[in-house]
PDB file of N, CA and C in Angstrom:
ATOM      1  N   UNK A   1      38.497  48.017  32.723  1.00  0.00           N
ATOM      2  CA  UNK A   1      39.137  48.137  31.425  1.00  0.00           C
ATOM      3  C   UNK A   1      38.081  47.887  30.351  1.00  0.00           C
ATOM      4  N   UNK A   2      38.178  48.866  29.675  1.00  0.00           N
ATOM      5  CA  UNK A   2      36.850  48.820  28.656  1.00  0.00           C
ATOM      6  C   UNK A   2      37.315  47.982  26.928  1.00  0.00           C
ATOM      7  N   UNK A   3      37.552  47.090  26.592  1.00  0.00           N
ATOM      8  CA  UNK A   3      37.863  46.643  25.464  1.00  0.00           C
ATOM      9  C   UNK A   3      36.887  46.782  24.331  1.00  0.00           C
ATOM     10  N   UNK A   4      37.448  47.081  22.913  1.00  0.00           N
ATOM     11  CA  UNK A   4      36.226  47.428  21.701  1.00  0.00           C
ATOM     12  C   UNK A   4      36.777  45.754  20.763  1.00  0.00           C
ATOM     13  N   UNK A   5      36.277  45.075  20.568  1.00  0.00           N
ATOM     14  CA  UNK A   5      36.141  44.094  19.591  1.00  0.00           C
ATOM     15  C   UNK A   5      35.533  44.725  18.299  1.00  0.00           C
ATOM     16  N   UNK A   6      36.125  45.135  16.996  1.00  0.00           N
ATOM     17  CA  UNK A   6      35.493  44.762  15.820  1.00  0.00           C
ATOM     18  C   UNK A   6      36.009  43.730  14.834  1.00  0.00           C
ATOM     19  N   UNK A   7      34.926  43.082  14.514  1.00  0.00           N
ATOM     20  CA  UNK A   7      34.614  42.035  13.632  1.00  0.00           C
ATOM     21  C   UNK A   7      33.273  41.691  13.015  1.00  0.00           C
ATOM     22  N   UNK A   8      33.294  41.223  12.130  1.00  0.00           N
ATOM     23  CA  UNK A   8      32.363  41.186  11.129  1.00  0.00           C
ATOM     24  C   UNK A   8      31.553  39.549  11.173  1.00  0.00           C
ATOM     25  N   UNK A   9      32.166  38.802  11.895  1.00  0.00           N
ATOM     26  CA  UNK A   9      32.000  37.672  12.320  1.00  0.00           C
ATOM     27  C   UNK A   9      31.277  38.047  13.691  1.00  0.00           C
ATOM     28  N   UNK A  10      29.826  37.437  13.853  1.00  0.00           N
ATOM     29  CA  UNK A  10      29.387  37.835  15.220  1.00  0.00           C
ATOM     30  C   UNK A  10      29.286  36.379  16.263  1.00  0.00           C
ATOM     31  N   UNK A  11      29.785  35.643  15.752  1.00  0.00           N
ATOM     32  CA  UNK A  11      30.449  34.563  16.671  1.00  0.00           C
ATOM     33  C   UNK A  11      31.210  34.765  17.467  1.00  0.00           C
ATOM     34  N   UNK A  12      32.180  35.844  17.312  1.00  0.00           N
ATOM     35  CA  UNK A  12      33.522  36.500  18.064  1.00  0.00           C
ATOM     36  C   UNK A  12      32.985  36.735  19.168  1.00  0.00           C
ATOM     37  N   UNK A  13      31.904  37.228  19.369  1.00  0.00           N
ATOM     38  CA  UNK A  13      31.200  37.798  20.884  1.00  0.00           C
ATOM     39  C   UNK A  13      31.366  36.507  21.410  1.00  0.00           C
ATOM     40  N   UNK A  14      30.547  36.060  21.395  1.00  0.00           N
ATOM     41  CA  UNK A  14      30.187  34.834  21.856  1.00  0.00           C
ATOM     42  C   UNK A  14      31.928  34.454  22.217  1.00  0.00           C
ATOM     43  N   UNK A  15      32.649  33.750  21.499  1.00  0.00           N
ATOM     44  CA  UNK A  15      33.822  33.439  22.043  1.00  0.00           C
ATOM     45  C   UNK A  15      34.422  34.118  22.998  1.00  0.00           C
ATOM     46  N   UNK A  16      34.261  35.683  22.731  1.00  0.00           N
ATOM     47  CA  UNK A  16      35.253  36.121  23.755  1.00  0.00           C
ATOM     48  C   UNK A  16      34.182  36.108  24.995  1.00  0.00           C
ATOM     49  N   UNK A  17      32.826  36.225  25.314  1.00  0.00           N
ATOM     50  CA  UNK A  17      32.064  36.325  26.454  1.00  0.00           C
ATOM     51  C   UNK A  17      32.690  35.027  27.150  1.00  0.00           C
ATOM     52  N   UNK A  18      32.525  33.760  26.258  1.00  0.00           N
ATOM     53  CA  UNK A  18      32.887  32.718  27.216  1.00  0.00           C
ATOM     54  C   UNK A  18      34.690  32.886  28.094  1.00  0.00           C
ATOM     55  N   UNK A  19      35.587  33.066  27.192  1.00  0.00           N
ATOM     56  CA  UNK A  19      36.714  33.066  27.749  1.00  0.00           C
ATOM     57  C   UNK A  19      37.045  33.763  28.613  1.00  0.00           C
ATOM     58  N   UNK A  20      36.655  34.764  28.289  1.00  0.00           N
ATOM     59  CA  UNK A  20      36.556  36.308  29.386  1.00  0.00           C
ATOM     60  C   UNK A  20      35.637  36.340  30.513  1.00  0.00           C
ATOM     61  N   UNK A  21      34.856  35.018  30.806  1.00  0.00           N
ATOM     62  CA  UNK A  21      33.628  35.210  31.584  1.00  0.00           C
ATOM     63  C   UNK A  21      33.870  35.563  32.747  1.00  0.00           C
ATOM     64  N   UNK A  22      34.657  35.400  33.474  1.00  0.00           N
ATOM     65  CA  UNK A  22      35.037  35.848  35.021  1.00  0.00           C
ATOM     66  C   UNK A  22      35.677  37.028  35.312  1.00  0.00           C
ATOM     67  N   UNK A  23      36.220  37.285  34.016  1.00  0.00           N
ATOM     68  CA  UNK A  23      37.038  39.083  34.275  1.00  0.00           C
ATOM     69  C   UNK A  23      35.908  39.686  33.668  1.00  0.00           C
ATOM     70  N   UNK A  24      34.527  39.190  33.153  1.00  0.00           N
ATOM     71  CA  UNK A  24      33.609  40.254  33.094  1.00  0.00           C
ATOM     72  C   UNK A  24      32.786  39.924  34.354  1.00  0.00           C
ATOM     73  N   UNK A  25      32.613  39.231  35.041  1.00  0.00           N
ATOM     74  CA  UNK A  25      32.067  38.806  35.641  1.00  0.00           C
ATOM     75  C   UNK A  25      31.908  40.264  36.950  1.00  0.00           C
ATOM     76  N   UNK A  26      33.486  39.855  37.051  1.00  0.00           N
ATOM     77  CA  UNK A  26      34.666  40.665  38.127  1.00  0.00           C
ATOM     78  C   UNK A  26      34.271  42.274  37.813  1.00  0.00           C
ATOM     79  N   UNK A  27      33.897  42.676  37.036  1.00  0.00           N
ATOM     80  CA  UNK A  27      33.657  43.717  35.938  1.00  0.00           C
ATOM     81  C   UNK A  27      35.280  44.651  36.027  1.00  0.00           C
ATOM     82  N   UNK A  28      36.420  43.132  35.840  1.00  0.00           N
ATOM     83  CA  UNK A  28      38.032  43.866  35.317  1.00  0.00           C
ATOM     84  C   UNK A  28      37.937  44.317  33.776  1.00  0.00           C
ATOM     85  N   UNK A  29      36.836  43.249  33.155  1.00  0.00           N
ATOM     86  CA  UNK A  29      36.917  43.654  31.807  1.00  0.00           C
ATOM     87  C   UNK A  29      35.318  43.896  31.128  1.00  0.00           C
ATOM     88  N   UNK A  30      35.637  45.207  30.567  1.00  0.00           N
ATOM     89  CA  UNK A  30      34.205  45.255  30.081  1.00  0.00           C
ATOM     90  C   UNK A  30      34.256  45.164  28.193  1.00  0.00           C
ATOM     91  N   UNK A  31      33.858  44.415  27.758  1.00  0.00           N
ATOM     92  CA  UNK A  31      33.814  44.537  26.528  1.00  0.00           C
ATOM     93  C   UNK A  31      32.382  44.956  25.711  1.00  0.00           C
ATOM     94  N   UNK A  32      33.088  45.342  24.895  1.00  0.00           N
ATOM     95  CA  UNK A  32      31.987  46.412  23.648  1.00  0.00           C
ATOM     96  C   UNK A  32      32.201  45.816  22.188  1.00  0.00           C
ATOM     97  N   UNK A  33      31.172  45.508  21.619  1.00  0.00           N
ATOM     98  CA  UNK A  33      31.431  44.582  19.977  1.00  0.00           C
ATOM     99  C   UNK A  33      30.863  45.691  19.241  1.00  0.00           C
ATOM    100  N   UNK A  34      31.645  45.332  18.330  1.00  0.00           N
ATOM    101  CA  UNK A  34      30.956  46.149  16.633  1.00  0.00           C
ATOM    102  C   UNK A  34      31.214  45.131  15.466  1.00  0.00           C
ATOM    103  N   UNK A  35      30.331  45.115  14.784  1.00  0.00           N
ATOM    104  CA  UNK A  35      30.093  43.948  13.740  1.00  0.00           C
ATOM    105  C   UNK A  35      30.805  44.902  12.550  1.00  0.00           C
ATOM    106  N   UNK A  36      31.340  45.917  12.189  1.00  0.00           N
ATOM    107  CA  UNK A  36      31.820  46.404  11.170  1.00  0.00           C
ATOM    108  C   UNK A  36      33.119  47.820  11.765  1.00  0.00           C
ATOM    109  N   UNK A  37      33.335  48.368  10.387  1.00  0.00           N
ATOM    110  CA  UNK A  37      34.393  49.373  10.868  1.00  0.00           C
ATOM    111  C   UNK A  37      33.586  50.636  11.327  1.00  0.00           C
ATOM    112  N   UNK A  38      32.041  50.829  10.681  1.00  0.00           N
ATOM    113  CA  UNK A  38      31.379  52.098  10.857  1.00  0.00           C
ATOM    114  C   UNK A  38      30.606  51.799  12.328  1.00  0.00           C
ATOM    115  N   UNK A  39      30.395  50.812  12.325  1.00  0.00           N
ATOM    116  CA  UNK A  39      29.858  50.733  13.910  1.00  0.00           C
ATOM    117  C   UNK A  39      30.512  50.926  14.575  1.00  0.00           C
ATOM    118  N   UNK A  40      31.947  50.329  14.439  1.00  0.00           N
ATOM    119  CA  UNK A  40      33.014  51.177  15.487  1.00  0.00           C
ATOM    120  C   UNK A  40      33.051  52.444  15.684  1.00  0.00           C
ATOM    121  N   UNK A  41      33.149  53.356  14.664  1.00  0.00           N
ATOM    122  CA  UNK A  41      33.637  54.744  14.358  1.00  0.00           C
ATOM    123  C   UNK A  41      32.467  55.007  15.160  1.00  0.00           C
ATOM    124  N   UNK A  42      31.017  54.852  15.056  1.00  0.00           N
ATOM    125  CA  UNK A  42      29.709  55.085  15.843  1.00  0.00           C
ATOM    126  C   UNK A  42      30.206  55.115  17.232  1.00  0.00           C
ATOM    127  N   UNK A  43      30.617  53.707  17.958  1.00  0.00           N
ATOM    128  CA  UNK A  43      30.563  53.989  19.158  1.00  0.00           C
ATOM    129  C   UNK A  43      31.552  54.497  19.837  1.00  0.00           C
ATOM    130  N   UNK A  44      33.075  54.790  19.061  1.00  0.00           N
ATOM    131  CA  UNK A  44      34.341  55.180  19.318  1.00  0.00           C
ATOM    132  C   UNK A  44      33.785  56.973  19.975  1.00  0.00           C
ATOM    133  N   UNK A  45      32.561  57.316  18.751  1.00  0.00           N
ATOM    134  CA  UNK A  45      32.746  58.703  19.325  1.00  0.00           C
ATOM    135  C   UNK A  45      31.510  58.355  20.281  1.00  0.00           C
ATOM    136  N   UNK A  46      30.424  58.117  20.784  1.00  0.00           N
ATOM    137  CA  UNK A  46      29.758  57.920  21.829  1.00  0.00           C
ATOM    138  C   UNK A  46      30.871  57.552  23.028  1.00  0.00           C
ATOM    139  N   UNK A  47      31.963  56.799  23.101  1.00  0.00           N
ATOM    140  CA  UNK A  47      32.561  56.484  24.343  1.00  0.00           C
ATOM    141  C   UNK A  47      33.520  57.396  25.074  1.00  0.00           C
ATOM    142  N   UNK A  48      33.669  58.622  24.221  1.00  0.00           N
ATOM    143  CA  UNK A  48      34.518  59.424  24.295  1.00  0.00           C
ATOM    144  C   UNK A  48      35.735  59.496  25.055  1.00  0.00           C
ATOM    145  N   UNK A  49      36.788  58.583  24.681  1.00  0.00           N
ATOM    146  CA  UNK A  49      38.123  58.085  24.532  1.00  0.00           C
ATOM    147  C   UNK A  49      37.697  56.958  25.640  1.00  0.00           C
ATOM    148  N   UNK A  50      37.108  56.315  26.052  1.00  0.00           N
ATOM    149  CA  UNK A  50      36.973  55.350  27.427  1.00  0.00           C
ATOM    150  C   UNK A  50      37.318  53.909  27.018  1.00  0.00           C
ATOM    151  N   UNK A  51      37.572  53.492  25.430  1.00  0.00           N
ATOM    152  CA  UNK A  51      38.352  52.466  24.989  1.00  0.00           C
ATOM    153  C   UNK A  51      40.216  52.609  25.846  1.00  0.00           C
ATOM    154  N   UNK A  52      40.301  51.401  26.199  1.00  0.00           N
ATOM    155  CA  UNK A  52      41.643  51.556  26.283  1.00  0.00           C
ATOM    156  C   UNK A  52      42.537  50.562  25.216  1.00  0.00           C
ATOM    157  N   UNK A  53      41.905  49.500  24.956  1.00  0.00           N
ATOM    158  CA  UNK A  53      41.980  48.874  23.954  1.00  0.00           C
ATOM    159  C   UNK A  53      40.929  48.092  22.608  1.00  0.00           C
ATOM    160  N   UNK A  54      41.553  48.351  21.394  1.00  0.00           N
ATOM    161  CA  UNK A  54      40.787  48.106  20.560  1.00  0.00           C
ATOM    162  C   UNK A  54      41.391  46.925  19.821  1.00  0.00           C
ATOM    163  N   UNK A  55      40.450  45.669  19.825  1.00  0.00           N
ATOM    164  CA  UNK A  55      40.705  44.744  19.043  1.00  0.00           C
ATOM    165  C   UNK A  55      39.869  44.654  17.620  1.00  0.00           C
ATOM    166  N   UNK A  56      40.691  44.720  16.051  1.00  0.00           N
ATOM    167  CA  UNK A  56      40.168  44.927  15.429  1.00  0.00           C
ATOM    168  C   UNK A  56      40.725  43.793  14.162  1.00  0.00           C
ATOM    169  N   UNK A  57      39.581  43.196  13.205  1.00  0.00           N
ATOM    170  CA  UNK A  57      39.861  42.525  12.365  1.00  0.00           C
ATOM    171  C   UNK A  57      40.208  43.256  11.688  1.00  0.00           C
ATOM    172  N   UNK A  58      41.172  42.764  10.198  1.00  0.00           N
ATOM    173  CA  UNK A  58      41.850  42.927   9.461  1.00  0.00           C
ATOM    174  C   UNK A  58      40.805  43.620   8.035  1.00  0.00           C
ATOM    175  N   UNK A  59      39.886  41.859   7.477  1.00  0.00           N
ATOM    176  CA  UNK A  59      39.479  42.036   6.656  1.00  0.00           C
ATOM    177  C   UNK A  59      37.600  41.965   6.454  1.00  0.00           C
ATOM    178  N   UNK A  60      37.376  43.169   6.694  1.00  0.00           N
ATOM    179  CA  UNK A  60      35.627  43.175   6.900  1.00  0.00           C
ATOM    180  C   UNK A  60      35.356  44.194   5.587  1.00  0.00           C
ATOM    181  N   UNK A  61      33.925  44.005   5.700  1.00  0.00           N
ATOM    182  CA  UNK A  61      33.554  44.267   4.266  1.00  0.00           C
ATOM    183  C   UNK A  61      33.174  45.855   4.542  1.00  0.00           C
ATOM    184  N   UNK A  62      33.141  46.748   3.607  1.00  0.00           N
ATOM    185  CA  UNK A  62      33.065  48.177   4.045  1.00  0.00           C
ATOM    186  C   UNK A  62      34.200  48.790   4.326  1.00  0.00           C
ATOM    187  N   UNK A  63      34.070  49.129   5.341  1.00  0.00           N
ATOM    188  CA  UNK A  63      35.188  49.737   5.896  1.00  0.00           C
ATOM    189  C   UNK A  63      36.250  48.919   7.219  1.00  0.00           C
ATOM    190  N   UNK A  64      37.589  48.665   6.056  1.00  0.00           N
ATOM    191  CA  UNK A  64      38.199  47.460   6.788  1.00  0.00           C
ATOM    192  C   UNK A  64      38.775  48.164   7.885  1.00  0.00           C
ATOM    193  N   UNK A  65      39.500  47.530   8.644  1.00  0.00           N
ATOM    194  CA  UNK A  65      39.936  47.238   9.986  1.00  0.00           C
ATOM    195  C   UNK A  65      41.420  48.111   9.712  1.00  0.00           C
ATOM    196  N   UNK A  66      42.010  48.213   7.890  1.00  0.00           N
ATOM    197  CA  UNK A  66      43.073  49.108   8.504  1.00  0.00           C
ATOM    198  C   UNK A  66      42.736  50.489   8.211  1.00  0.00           C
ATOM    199  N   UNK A  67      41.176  50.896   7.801  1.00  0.00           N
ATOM    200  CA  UNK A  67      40.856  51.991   7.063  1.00  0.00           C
ATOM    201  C   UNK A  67      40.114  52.602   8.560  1.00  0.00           C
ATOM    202  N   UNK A  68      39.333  51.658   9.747  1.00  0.00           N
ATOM    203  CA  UNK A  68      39.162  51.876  11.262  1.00  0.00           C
ATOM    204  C   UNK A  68      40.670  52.875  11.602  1.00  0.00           C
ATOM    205  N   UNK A  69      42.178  52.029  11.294  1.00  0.00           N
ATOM    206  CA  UNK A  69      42.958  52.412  12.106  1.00  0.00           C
ATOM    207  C   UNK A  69      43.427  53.718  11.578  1.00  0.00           C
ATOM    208  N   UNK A  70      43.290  54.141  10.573  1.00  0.00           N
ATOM    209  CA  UNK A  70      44.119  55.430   9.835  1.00  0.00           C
ATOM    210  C   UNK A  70      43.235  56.633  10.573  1.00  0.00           C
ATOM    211  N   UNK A  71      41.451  56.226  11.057  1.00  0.00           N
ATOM    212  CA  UNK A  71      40.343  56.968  10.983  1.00  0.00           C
ATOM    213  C   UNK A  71      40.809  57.149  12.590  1.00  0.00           C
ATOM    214  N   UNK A  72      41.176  55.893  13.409  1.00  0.00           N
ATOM    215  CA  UNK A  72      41.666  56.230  15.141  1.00  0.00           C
ATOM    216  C   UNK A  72      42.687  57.172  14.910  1.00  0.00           C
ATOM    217  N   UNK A  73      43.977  57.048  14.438  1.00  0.00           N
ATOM    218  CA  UNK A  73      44.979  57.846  14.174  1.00  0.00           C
ATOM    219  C   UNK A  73      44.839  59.090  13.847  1.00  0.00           C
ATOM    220  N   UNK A  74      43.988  59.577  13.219  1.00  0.00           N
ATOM    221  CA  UNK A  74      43.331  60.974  12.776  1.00  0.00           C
ATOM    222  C   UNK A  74      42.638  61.847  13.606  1.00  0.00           C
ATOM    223  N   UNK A  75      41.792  60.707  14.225  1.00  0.00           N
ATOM    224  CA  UNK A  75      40.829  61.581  15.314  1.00  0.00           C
ATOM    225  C   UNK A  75      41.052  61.468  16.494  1.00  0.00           C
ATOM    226  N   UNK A  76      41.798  60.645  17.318  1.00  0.00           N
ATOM    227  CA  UNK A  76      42.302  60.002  18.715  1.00  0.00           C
ATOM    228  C   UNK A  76      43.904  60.598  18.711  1.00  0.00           C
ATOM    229  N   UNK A  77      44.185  61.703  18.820  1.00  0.00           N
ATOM    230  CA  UNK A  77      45.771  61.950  18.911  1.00  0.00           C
ATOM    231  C   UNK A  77      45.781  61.828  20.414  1.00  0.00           C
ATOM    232  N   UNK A  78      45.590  62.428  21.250  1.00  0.00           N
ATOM    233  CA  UNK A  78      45.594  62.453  22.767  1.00  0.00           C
ATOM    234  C   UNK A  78      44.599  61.957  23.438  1.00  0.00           C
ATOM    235  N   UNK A  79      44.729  60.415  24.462  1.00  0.00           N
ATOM    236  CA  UNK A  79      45.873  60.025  23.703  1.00  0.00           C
ATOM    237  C   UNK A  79      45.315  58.572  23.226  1.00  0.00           C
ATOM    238  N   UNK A  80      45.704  58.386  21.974  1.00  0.00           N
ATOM    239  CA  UNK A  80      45.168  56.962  21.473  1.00  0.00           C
ATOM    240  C   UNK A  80      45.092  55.740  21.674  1.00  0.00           C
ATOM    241  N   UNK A  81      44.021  55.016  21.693  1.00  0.00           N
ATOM    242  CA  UNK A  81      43.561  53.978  22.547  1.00  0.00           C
ATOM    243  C   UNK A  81      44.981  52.887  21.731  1.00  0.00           C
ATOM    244  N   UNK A  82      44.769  51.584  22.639  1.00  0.00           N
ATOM    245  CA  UNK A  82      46.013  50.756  21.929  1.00  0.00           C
ATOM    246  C   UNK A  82      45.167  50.010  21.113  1.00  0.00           C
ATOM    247  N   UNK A  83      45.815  49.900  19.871  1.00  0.00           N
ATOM    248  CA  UNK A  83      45.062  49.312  18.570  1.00  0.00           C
ATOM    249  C   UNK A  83      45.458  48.081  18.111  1.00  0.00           C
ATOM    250  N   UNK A  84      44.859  46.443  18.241  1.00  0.00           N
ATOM    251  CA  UNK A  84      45.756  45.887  18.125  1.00  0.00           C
ATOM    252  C   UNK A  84      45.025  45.164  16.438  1.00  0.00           C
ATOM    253  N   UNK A  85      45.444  44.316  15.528  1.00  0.00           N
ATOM    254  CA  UNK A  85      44.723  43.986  14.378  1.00  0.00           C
ATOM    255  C   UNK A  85      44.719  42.940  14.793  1.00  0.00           C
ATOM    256  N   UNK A  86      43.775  41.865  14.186  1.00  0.00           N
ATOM    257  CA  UNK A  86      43.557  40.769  14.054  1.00  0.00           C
ATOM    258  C   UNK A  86      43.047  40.116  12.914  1.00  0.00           C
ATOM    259  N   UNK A  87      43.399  39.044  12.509  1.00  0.00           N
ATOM    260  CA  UNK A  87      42.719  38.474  10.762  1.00  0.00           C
ATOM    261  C   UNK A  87      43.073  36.753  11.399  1.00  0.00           C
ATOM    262  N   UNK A  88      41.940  36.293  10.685  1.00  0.00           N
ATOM    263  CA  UNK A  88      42.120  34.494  10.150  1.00  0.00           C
ATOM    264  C   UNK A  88      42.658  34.480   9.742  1.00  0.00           C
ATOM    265  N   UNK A  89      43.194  35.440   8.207  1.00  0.00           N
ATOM    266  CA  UNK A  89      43.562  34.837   6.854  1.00  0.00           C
ATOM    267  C   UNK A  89      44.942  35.528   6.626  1.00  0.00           C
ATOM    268  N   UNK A  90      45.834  35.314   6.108  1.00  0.00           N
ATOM    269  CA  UNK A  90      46.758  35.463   5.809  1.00  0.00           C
ATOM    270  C   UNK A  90      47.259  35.696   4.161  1.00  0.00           C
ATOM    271  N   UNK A  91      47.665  37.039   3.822  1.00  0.00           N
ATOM    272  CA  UNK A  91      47.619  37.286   2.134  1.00  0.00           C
ATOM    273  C   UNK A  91      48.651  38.347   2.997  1.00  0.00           C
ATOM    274  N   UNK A  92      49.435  38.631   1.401  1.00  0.00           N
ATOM    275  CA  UNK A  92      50.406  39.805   1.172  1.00  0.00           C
ATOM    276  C   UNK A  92      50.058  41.163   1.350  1.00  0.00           C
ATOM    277  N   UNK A  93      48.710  41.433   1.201  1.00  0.00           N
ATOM    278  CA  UNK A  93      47.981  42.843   1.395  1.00  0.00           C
ATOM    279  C   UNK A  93      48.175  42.918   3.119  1.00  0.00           C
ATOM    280  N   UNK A  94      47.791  42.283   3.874  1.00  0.00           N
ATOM    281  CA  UNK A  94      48.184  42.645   5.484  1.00  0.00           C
ATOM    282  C   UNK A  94      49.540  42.468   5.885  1.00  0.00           C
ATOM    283  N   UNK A  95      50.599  42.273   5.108  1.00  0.00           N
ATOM    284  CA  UNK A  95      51.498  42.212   6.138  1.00  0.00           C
ATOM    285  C   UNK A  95      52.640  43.497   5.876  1.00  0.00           C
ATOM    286  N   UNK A  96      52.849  43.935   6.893  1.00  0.00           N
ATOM    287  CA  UNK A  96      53.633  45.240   6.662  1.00  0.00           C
ATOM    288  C   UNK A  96      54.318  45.656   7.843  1.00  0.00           C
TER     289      UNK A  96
END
């Protein structure tokens, strides 16, 4: 299972390597980081659909995490990886 982490925080690796260490170990889980939304979009089309899930922050600088999801939705119709959001912070602009 190939997982995409974006976040803008590059500590996140690090956290998820440790928690995840034995299902990568196992190679059940393979994870892939992107420090922004355009690095994603970069390696989204290099992987050519082989994400099955995408974990993505909310609020990164550039191109945010829900401007990533409109860009999966557009170009990933068949069939689209599962997109899930993630944020620290909590404001009225993310919740919907």
């Amino acid at each position: 299972m190939i997982l995409l982490v974006v976040d803008d925080e590059q500590d996140v690796k690090i956290l998820f390597q440790q928690r995840f260490r034995k299902e990568i170990r196992s190679g059940h889980m393979h994870f892939v980081f992107a420090f922004s939304g355009e690095e994603a979009v970069d390696l989204l089309k290099d992987m050519e659909h082989e994400a099955v899930l995408i974990l993505s922050d909310i609020n990164m600088p550039g191109m945010s995490g829900l401007d990533l999801l409109e860009f999966i939705k557009k170009e990933y119709i068949k069939p689209p990886p599962v997109v899930m959001m993630i944020t620290a912070y909590g404001d009225e602009e993310n919740r919907s």
